[in-house]
Protein backbone atom coordinates (compact mmCIF):
# COMPACT_ATOMS: atom_id res chain seq x y z
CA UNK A 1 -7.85 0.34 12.12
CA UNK A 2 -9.33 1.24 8.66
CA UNK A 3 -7.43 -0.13 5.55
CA UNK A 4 -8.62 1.52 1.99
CA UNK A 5 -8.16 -1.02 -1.09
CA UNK A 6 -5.75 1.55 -2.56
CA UNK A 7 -3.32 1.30 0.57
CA UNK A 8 -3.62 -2.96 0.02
CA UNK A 9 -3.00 -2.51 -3.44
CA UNK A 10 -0.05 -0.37 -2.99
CA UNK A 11 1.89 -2.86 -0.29
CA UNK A 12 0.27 -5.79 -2.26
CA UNK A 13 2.42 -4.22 -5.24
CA UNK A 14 5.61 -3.69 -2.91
CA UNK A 15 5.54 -7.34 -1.67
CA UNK A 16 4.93 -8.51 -5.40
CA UNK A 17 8.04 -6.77 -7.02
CA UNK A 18 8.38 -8.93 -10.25
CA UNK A 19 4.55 -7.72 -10.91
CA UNK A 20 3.60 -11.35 -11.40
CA UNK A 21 0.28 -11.26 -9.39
CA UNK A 22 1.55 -13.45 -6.58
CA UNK A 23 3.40 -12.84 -3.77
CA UNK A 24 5.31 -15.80 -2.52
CA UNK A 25 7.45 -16.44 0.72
CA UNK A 26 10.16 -15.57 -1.02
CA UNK A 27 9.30 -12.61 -2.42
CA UNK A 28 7.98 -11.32 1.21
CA UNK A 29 11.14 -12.41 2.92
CA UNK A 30 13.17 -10.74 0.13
CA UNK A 31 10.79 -7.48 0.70
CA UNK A 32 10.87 -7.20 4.48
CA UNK A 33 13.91 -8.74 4.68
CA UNK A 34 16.09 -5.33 4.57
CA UNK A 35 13.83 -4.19 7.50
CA UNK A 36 13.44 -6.94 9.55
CA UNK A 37 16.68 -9.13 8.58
CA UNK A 38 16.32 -11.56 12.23
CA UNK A 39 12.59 -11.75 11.91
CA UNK A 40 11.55 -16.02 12.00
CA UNK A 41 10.32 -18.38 9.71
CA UNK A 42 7.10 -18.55 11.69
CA UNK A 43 6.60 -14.66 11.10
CA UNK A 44 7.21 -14.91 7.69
CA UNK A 45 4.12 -17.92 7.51
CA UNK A 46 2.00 -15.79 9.75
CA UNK A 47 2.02 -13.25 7.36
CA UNK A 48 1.26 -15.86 4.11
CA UNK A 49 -1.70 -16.92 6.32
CA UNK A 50 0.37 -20.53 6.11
CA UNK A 51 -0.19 -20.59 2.11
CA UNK A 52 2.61 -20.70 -0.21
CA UNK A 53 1.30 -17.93 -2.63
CA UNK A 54 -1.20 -14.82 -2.24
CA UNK A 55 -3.07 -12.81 -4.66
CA UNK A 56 -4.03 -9.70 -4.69
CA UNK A 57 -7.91 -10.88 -3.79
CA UNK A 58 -6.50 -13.35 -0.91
CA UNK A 59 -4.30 -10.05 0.98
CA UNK A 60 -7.99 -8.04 0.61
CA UNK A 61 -9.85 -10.60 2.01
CA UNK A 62 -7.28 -11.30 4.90
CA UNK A 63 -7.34 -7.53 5.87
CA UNK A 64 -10.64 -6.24 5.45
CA UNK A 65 -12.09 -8.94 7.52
CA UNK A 66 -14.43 -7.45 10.18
C-alpha cells in the first residue's frame, strides 16, 4: 500500500500533539490510547521501531521503505 508524505505528515502531527517535533511513547500511547485502551507494551515499541523518540524524518523513512 502507497503512503503520500502528506498522509505521514498528517498522523506524524496527530501522534505529536504538543507540536514539539518528537513523538515519544508517551505521546503515542496517550494518542492511540482512546482507541486501543488494552493494546500491550510490546505494540506500543513495535510501533517506536524500539526507540524512545521519532521525528518526523525517522516515521518517513520507516514507512516508505520499499
Amino acid at each position: 500500500m502507497k503512503i503520500s508524505e502528506d498522509e505521514i505528515r498528517r498522523a506524524f502531527d496527530f501522534l505529536d500533539g504538543d507540536s514539539s517535533g518528537k513523538i515519544t511513547m508517551s505521546k503515542l500511547k496517550k494518542r492511540l490510547g482512546a482507541f486501543y485502551p488494552s493494546m500491550p507494551l510490546k505494540e506500543y515499541r513495535f510501533l517506536m521501531n524500539n526507540k524512545s523518540e521519532m521525528s518526523f524524518e525517522d516515521l518517513r523513512e520507516l514507512l516508505l521503505q520499499d
